[in-house]
Protein backbone atom coordinates (compact mmCIF):
# COMPACT_ATOMS: atom_id res chain seq x y z
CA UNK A 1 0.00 0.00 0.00
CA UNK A 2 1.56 3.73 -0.96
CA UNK A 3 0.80 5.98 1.24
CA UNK A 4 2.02 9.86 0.89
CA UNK A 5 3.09 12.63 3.41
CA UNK A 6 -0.55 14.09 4.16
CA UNK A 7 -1.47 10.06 4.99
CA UNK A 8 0.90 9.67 6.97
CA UNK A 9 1.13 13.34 8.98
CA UNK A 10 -2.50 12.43 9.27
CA UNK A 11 -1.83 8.86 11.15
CA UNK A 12 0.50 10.19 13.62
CA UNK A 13 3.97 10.03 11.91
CA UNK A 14 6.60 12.65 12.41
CA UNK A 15 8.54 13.93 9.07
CA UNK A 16 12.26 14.12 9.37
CA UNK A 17 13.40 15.32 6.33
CA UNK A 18 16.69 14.52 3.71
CA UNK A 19 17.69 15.54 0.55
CA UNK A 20 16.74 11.50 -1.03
CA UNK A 21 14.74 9.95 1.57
CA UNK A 22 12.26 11.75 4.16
CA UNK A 23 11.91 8.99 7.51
CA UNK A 24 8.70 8.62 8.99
CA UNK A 25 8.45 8.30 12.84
CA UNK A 26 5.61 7.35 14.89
CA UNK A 27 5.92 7.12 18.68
CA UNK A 28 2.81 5.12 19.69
CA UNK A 29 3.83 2.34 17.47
CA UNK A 30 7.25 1.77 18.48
CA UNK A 31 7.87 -1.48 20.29
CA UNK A 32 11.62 -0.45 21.16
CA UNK A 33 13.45 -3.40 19.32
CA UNK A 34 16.42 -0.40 18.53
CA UNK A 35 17.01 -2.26 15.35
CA UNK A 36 17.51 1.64 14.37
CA UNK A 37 19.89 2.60 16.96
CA UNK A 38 21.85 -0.75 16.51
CA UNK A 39 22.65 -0.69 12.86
CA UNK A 40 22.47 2.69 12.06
CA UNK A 41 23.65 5.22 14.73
CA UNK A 42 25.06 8.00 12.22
CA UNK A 43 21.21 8.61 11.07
CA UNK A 44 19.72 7.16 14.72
CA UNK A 45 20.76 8.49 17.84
CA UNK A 46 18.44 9.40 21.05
CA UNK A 47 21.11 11.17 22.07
CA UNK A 48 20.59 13.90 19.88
CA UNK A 49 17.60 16.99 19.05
CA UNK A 50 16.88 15.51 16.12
CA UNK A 51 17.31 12.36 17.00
CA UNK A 52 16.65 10.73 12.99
CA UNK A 53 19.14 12.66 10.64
CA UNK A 54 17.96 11.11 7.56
CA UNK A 55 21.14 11.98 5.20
CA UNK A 56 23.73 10.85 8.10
CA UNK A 57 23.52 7.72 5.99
CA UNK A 58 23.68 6.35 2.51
CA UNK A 59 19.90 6.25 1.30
CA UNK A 60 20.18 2.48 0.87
CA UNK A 61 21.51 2.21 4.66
CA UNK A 62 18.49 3.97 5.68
CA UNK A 63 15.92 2.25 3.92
CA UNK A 64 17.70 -1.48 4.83
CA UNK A 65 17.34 -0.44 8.72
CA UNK A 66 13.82 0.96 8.65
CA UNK A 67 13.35 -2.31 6.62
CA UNK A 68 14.15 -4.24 9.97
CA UNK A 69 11.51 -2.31 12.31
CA UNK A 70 9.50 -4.57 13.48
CA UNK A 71 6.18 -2.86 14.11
CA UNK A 72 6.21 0.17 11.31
CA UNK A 73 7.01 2.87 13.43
CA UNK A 74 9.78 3.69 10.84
CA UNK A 75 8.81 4.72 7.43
CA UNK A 76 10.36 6.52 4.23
CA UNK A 77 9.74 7.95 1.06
CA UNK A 78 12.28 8.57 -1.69
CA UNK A 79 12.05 12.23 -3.34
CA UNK A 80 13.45 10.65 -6.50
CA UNK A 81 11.14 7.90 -7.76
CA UNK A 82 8.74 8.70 -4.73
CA UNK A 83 8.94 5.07 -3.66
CA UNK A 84 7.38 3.86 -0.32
CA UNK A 85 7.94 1.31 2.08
């Protein structure tokens, strides 16, 4: 299912914007695996105000870790070829 910003501003998400790939965040549905902090703590990090720097990373980094989040609290969409996952 695509969904675009609005839909997912609308469900809860919060945008965190880069120049390929925007990363969508939504606190209620985190279940705290940390897959995110884990495997990608250049573009992760609680530590930090914001804490999801979307271009810390190589595009494909980001999109294999938010691939790994178990309960879709992490989400992207490409600028380029707008794809979603």
């Amino acid at each position: 299912m695509e969904e675009d910003t609005k839909d997912l501003l609308q469900k809860g998400y919060k945008k965190y914007n880069g120049h390929e790939v925007d990363v969508y965040f939504h606190t209620g549905k985190c279940t705290h695996a940390a897959n995110c902090l884990k495997y990608l703590p250049s573009t992760f990090n609680m530590n930090r105000k914001p804490w999801i720097l979307p271009d810390a990373a190589l595009r494909e980094d980001v999109k294999r870790v938010i691939a790994t989040c178990p309960s879709e609290a992490l989400l992207y969409i490409e600028k380029n070829d707008s794809f979603f996952v």
